[in-house]
C-alpha atoms as a PDB file:
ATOM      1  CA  UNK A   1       0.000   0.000   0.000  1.00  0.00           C
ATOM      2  CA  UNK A   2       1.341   3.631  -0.700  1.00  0.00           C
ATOM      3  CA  UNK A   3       2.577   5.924   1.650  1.00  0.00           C
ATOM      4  CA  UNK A   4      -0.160   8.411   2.386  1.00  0.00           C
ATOM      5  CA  UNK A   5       1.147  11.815   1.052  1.00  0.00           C
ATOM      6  CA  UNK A   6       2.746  14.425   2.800  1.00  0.00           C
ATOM      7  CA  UNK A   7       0.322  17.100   3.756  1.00  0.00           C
ATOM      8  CA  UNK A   8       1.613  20.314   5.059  1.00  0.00           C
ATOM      9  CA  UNK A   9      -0.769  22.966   6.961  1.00  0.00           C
ATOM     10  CA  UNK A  10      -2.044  26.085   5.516  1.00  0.00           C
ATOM     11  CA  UNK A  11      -1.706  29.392   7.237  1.00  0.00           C
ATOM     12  CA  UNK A  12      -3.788  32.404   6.950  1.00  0.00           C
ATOM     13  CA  UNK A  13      -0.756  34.480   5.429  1.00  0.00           C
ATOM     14  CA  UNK A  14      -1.351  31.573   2.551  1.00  0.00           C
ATOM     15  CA  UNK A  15      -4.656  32.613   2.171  1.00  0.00           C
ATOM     16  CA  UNK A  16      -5.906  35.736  -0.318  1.00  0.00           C
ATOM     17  CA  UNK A  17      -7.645  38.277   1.092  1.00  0.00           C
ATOM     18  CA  UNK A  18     -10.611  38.445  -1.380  1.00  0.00           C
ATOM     19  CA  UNK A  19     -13.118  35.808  -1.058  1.00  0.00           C
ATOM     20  CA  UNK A  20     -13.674  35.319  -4.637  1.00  0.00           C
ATOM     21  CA  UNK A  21      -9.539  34.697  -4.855  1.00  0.00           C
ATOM     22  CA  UNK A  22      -9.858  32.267  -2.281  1.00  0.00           C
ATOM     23  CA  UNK A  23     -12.457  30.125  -3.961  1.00  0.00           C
ATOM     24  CA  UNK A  24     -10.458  30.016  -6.530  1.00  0.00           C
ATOM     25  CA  UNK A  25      -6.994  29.150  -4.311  1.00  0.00           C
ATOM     26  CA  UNK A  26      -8.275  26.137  -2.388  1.00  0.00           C
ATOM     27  CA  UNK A  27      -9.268  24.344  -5.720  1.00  0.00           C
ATOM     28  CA  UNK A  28      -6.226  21.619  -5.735  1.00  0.00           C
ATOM     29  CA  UNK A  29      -5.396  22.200  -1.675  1.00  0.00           C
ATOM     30  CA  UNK A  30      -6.069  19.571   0.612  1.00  0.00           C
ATOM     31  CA  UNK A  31      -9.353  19.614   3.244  1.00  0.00           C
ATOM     32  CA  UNK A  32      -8.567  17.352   5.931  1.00  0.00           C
ATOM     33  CA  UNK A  33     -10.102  16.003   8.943  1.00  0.00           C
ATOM     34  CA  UNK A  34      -8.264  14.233  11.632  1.00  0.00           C
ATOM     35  CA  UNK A  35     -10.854  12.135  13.619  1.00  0.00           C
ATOM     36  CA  UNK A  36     -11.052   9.589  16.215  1.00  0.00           C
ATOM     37  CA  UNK A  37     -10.564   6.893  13.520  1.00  0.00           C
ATOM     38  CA  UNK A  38      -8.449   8.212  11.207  1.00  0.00           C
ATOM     39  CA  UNK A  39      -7.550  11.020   9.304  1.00  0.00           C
ATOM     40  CA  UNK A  40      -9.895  11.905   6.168  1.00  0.00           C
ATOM     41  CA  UNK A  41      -8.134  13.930   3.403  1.00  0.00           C
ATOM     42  CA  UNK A  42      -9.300  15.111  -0.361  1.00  0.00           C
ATOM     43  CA  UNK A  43      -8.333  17.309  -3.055  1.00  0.00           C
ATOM     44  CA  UNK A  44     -10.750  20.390  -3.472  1.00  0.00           C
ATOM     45  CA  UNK A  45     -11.784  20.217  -6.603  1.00  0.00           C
ATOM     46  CA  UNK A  46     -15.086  22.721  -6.694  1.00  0.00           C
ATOM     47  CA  UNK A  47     -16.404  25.716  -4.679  1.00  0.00           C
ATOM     48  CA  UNK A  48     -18.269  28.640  -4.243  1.00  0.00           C
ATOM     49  CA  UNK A  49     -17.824  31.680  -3.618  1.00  0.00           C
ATOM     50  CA  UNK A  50     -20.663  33.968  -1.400  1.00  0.00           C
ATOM     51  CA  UNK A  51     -20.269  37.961  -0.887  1.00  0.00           C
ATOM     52  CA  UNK A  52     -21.316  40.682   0.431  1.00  0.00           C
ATOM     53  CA  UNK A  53     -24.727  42.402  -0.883  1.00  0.00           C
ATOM     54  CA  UNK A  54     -25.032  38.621  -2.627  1.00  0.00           C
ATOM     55  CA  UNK A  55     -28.914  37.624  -1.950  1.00  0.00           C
ATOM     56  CA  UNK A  56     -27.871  34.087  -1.881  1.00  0.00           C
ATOM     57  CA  UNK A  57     -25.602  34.315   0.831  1.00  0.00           C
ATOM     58  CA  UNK A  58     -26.557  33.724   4.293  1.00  0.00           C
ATOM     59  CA  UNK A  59     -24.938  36.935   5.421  1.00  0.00           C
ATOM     60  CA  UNK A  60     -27.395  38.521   3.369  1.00  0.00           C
ATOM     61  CA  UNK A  61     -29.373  40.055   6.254  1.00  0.00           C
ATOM     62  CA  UNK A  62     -26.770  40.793   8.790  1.00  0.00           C
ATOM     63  CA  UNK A  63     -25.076  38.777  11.599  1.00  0.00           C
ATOM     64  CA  UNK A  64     -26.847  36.117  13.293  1.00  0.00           C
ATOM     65  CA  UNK A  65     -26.376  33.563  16.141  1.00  0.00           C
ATOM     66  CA  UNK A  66     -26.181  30.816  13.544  1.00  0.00           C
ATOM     67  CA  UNK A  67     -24.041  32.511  10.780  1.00  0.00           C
ATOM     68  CA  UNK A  68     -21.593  34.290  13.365  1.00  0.00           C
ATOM     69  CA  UNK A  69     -18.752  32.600  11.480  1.00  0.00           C
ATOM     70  CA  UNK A  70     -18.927  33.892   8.048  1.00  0.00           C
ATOM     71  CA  UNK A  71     -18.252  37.011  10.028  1.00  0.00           C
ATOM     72  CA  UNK A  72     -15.082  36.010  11.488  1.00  0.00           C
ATOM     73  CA  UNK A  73     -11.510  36.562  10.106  1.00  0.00           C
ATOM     74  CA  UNK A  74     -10.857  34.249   6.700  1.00  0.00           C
ATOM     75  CA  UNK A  75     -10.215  31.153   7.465  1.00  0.00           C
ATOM     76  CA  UNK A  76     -13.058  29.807  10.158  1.00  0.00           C
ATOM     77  CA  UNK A  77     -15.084  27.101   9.391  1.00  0.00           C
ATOM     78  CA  UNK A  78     -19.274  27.839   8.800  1.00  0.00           C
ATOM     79  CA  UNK A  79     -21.727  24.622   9.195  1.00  0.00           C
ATOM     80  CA  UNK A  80     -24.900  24.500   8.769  1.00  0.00           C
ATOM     81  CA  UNK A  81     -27.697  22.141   8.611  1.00  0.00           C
ATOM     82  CA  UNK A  82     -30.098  22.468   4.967  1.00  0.00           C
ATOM     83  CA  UNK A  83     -33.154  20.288   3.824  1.00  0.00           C
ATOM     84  CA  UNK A  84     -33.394  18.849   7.470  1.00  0.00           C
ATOM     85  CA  UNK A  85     -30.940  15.972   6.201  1.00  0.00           C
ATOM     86  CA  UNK A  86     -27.309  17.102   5.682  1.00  0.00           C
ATOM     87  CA  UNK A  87     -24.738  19.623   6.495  1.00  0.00           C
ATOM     88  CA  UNK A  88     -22.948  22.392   4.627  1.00  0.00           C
ATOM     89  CA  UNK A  89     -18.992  23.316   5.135  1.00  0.00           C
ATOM     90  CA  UNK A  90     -17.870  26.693   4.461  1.00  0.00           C
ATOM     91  CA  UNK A  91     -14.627  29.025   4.721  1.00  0.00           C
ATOM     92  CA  UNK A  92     -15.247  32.396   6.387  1.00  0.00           C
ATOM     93  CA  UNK A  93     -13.556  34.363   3.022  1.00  0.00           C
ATOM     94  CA  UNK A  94     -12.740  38.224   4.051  1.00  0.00           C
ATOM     95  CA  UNK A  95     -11.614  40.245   7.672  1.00  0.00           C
ATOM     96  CA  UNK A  96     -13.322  40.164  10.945  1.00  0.00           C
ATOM     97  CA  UNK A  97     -16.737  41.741  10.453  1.00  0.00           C
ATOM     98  CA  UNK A  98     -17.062  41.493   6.730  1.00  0.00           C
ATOM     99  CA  UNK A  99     -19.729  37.786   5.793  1.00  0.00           C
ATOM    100  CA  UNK A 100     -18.112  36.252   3.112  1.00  0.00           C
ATOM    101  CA  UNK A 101     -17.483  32.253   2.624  1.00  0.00           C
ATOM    102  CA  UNK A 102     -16.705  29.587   0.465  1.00  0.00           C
ATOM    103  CA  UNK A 103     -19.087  26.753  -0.126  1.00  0.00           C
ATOM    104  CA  UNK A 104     -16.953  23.503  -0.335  1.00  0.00           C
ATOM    105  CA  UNK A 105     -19.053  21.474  -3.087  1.00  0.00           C
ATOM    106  CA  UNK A 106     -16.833  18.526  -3.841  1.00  0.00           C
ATOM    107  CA  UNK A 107     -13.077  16.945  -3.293  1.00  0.00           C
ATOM    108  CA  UNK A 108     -11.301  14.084  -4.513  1.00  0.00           C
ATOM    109  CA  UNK A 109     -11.287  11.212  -1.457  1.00  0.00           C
ATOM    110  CA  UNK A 110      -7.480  10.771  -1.361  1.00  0.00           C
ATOM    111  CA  UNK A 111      -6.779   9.239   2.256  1.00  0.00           C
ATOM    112  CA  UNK A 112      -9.529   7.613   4.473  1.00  0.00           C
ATOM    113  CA  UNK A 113     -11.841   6.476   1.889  1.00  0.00           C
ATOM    114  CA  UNK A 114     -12.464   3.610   4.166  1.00  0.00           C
ATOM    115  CA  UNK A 115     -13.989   6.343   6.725  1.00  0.00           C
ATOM    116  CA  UNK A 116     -15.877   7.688   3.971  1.00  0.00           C
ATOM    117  CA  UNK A 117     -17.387   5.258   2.813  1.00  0.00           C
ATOM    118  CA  UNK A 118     -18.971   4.285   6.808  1.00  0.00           C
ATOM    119  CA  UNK A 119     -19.717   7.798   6.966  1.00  0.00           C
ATOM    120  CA  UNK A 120     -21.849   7.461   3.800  1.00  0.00           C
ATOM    121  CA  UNK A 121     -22.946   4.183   4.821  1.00  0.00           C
ATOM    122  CA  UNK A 122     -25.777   4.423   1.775  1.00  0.00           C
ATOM    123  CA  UNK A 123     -23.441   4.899  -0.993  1.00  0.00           C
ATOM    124  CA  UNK A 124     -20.777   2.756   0.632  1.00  0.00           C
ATOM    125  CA  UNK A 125     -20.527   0.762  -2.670  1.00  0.00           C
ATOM    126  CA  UNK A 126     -20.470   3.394  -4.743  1.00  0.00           C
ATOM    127  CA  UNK A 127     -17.736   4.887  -7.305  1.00  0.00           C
ATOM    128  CA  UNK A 128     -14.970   6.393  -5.630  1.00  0.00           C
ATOM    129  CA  UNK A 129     -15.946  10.249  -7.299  1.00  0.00           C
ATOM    130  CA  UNK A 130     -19.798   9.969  -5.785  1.00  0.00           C
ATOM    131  CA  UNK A 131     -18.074   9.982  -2.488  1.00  0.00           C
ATOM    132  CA  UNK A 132     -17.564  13.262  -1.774  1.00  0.00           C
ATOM    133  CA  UNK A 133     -18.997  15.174  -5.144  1.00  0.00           C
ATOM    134  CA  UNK A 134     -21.672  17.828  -4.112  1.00  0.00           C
ATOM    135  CA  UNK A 135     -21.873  19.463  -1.023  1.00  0.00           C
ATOM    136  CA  UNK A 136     -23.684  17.368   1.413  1.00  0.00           C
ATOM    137  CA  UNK A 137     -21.665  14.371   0.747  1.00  0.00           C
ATOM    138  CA  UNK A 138     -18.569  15.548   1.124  1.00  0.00           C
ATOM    139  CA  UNK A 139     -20.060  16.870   4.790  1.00  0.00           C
ATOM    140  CA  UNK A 140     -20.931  13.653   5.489  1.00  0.00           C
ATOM    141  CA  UNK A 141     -17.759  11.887   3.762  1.00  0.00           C
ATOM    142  CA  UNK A 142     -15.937  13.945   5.578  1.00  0.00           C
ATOM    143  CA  UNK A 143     -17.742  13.625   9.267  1.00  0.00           C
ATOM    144  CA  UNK A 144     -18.733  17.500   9.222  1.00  0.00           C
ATOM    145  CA  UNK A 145     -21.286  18.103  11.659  1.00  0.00           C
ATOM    146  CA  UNK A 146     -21.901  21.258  13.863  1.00  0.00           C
ATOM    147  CA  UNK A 147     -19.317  20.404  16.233  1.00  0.00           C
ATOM    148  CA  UNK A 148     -16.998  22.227  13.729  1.00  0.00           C
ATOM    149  CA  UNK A 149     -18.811  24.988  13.359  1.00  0.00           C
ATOM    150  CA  UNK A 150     -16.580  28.249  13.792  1.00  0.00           C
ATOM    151  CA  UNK A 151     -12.936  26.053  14.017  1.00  0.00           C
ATOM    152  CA  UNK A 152     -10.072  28.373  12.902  1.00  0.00           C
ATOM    153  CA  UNK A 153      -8.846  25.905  10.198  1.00  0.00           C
ATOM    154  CA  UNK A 154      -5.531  27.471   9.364  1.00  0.00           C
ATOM    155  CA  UNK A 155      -4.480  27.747  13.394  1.00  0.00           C
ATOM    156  CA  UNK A 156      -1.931  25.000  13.061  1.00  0.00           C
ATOM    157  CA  UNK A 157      -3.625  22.755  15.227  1.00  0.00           C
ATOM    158  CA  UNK A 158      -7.500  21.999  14.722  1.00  0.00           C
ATOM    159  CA  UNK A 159      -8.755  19.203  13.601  1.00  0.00           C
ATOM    160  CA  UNK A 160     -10.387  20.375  10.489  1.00  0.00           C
ATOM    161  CA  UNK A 161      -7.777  22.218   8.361  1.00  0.00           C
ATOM    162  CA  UNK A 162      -6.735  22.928   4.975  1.00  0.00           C
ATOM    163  CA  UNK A 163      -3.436  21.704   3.227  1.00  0.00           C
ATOM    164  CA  UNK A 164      -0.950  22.223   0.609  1.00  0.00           C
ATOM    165  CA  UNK A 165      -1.633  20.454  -2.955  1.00  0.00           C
ATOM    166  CA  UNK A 166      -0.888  17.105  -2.763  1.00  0.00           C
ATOM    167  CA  UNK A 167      -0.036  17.162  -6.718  1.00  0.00           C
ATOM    168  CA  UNK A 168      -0.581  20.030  -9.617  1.00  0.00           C
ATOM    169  CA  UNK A 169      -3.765  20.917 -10.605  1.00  0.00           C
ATOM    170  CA  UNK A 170      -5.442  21.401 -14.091  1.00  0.00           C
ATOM    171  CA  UNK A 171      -7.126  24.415 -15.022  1.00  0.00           C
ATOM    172  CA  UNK A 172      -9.747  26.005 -13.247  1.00  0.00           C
ATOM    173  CA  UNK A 173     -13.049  26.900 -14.846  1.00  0.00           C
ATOM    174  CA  UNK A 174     -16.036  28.774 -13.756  1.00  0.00           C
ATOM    175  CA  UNK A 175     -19.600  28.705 -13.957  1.00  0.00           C
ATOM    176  CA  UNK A 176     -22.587  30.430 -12.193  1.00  0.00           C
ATOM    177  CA  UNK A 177     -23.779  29.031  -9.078  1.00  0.00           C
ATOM    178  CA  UNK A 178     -25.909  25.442  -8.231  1.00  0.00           C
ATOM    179  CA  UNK A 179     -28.947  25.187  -6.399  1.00  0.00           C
ATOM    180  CA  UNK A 180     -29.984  28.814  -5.756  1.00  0.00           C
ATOM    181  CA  UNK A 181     -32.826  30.782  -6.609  1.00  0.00           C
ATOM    182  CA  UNK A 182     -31.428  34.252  -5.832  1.00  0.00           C
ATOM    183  CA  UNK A 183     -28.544  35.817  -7.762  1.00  0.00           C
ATOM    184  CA  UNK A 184     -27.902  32.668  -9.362  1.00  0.00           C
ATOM    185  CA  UNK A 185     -26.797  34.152 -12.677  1.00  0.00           C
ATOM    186  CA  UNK A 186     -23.431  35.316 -10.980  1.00  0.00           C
ATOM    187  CA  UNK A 187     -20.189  33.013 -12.151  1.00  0.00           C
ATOM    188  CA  UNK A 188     -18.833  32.372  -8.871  1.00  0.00           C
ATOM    189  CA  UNK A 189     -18.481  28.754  -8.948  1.00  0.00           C
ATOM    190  CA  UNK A 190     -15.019  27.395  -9.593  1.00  0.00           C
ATOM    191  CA  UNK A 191     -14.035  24.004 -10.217  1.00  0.00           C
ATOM    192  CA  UNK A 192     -10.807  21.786 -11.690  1.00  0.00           C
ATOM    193  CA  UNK A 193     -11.382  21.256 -15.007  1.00  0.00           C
ATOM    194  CA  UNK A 194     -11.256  17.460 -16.560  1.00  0.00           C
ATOM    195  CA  UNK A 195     -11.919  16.276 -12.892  1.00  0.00           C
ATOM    196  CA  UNK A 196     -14.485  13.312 -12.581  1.00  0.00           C
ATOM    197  CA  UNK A 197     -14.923  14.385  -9.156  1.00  0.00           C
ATOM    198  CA  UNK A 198     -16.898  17.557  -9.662  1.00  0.00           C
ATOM    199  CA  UNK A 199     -20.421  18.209  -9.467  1.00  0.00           C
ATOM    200  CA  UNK A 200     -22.474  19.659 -11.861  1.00  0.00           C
ATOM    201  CA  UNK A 201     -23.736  18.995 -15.768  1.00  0.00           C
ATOM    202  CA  UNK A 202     -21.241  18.628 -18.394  1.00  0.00           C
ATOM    203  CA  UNK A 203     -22.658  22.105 -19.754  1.00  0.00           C
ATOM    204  CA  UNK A 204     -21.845  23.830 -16.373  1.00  0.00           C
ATOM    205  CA  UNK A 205     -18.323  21.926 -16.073  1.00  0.00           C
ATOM    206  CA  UNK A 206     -17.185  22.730 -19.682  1.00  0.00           C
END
């Protein structure tokens, strides 16, 4: 069996100050999470990016008890729970005060696919890229549940954090948004092109 690969941390001088930059930056870094079992790593491969004034975004209508973190300095994690069935990881994306994130929509399982695939105990015969491609499977792949809500993941020691590339990356395209109503016209999705990982039509992943 291979070595698993080397994995450094990111820091928050790694990360770029604009939110729409840093969608763009983590497609091809690492999201890990280092759990009881095991550690649970993939390759970002597809995100998206939510701003201020943006009607979609859950900042939209000020600061709230539940969506405190997307207020917090770039780098802290938002969860949330959608559809009463499955949760939603985000990057807080700008300074303190400012509510921007980063959806995380889809990675590439690269260590702890064993993990994932109990976590997502329905699909646990499935392909290897339906393990973690859309949003609320790769929460669940990845054992995201509110518990992580708010973690600073570039503090050099939580246990949800964000890593260096494990190889290069291919291009990055861009499309407008998935499953929103409002402002859903607006090309602020990102993803690695050619991946089979990704989420999406073919149209949107061109």
């Amino acid at each position: 069996m291979p070595a698993p690969p080397t994995i450094e941390r990111l820091t928050r001088t790694h990360l770029p100050k604009s939110t729409v930059a840093l969608a763009r930056y983590l497609i091809g870094k690492t999201l890990v999470h280092d759990t009881r079992r095991g550690r649970i790593a993939g390759r970002i491969v597809e995100t998206e990016a939510y701003l201020v004034g943006d009607a979609a975004a859950h900042s939209f209508g000020g600061m709230t008890k539940r969506n405190r973190p997307l207020f917090m300095e770039r780098g802290h994690s938002y969860v949330y729970f959608i559809y009463g069935n499955h949760f939603m990881l985000n990057i807080s994306g700008n300074r303190n005060g400012v509510g921007e994130g980063v959806l995380f929509r889809a990675a590439e399982p690269i260590e702890g696919i064993a993990l994932m695939r109990r976590h997502r105990a329905a699909l646990a015969s499935a392909k290897l890229e339906d393990l973690a491609r859309g949003p609320g499977r790769l929460a669940e792949a990845f054992a995201i549940d509110r518990s992580l809500d708010a973690i600073d993941m570039v503090d050099g020691k939580s246990p949800l954090w964000l890593g260096t590339s494990v190889r290069k990356r291919s291009a990055i395209g861009e499309s407008v948004r998935i499953g929103i109503t409002k402002e859903a016209e607006r090309v602020l999705r990102f993803y690695e092109r050619g991946s089979k990982f990704v989420s999406g039509t073919k149209k949107l992943n061109a």
